[in-house]
Protein backbone atom coordinates (compact mmCIF):
# COMPACT_ATOMS: atom_id res chain seq x y z
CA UNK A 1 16.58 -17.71 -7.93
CA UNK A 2 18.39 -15.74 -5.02
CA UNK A 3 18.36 -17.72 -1.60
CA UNK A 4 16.08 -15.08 -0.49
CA UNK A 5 13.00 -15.56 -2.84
CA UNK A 6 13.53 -19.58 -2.18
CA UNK A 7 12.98 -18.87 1.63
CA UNK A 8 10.41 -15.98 1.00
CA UNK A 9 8.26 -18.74 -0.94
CA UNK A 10 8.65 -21.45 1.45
CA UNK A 11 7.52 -19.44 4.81
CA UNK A 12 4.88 -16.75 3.32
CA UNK A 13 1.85 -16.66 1.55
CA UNK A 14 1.27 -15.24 -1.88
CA UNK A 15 -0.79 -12.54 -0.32
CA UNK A 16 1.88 -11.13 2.27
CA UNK A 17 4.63 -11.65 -0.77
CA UNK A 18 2.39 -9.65 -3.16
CA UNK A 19 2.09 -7.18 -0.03
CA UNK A 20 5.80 -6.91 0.50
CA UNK A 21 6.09 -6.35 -3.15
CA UNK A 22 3.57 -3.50 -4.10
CA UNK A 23 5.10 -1.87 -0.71
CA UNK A 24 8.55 -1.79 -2.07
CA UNK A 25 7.12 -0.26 -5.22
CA UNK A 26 5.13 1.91 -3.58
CA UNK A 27 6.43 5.43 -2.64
CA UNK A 28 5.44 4.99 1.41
CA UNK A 29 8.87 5.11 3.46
CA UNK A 30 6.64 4.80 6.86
CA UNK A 31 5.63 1.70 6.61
CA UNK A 32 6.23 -0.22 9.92
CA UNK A 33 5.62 -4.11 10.94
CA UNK A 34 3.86 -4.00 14.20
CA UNK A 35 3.01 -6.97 14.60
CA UNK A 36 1.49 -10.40 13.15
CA UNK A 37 -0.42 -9.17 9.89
CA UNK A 38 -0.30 -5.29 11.20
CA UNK A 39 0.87 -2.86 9.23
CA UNK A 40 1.09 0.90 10.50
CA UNK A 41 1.86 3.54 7.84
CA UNK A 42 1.96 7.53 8.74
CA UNK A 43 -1.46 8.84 7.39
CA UNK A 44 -0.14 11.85 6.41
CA UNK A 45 2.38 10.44 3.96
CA UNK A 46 -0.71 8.60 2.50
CA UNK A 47 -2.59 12.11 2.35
CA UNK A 48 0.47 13.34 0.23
CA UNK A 49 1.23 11.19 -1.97
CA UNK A 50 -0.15 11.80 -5.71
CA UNK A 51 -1.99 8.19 -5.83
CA UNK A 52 -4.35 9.85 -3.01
CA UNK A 53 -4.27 13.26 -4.54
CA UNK A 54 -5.75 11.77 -7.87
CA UNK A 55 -8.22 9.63 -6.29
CA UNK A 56 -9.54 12.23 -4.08
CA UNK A 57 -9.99 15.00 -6.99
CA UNK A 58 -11.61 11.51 -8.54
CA UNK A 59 -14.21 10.72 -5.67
CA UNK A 60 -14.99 15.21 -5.69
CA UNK A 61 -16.22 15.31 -9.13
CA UNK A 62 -17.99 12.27 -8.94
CA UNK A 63 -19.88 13.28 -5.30
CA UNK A 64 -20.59 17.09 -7.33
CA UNK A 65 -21.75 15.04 -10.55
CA UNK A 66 -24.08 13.35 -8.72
CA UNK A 67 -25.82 16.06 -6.36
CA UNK A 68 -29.36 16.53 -6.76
């Protein structure tokens, strides 16, 4: 185990290292630290991105589906 993981594990939770993780994995190159637990990412990088494009065409056929 690298010295960084050791200190990671000793000074964050699980949540904000499972954070840090899926946002390294993540295609978002916006993301900004702010502050203490605020996390700022460019909305329109969101907007673009094909995890958003697939869940929005999801969340359309369902709202048409179910339309009186």
């Amino acid at each position: 185990m690298t010295i960084f993981k050791t200190i990671t594990k000793l000074f964050l939770s699980k949540e904000a290292i499972e954070l840090g993780e899926s946002l390294c994995k993540s295609n978002i190159h916006s993301a900004e630290v702010v502050g203490r637990r605020t996390i700022v990412v460019d909305a329109r990088e969101i907007a673009r991105s094909p995890e958003f494009k697939k869940l929005q065409q999801e969340a359309s056929k369902y709202i048409r589906s179910n339309r009186p």
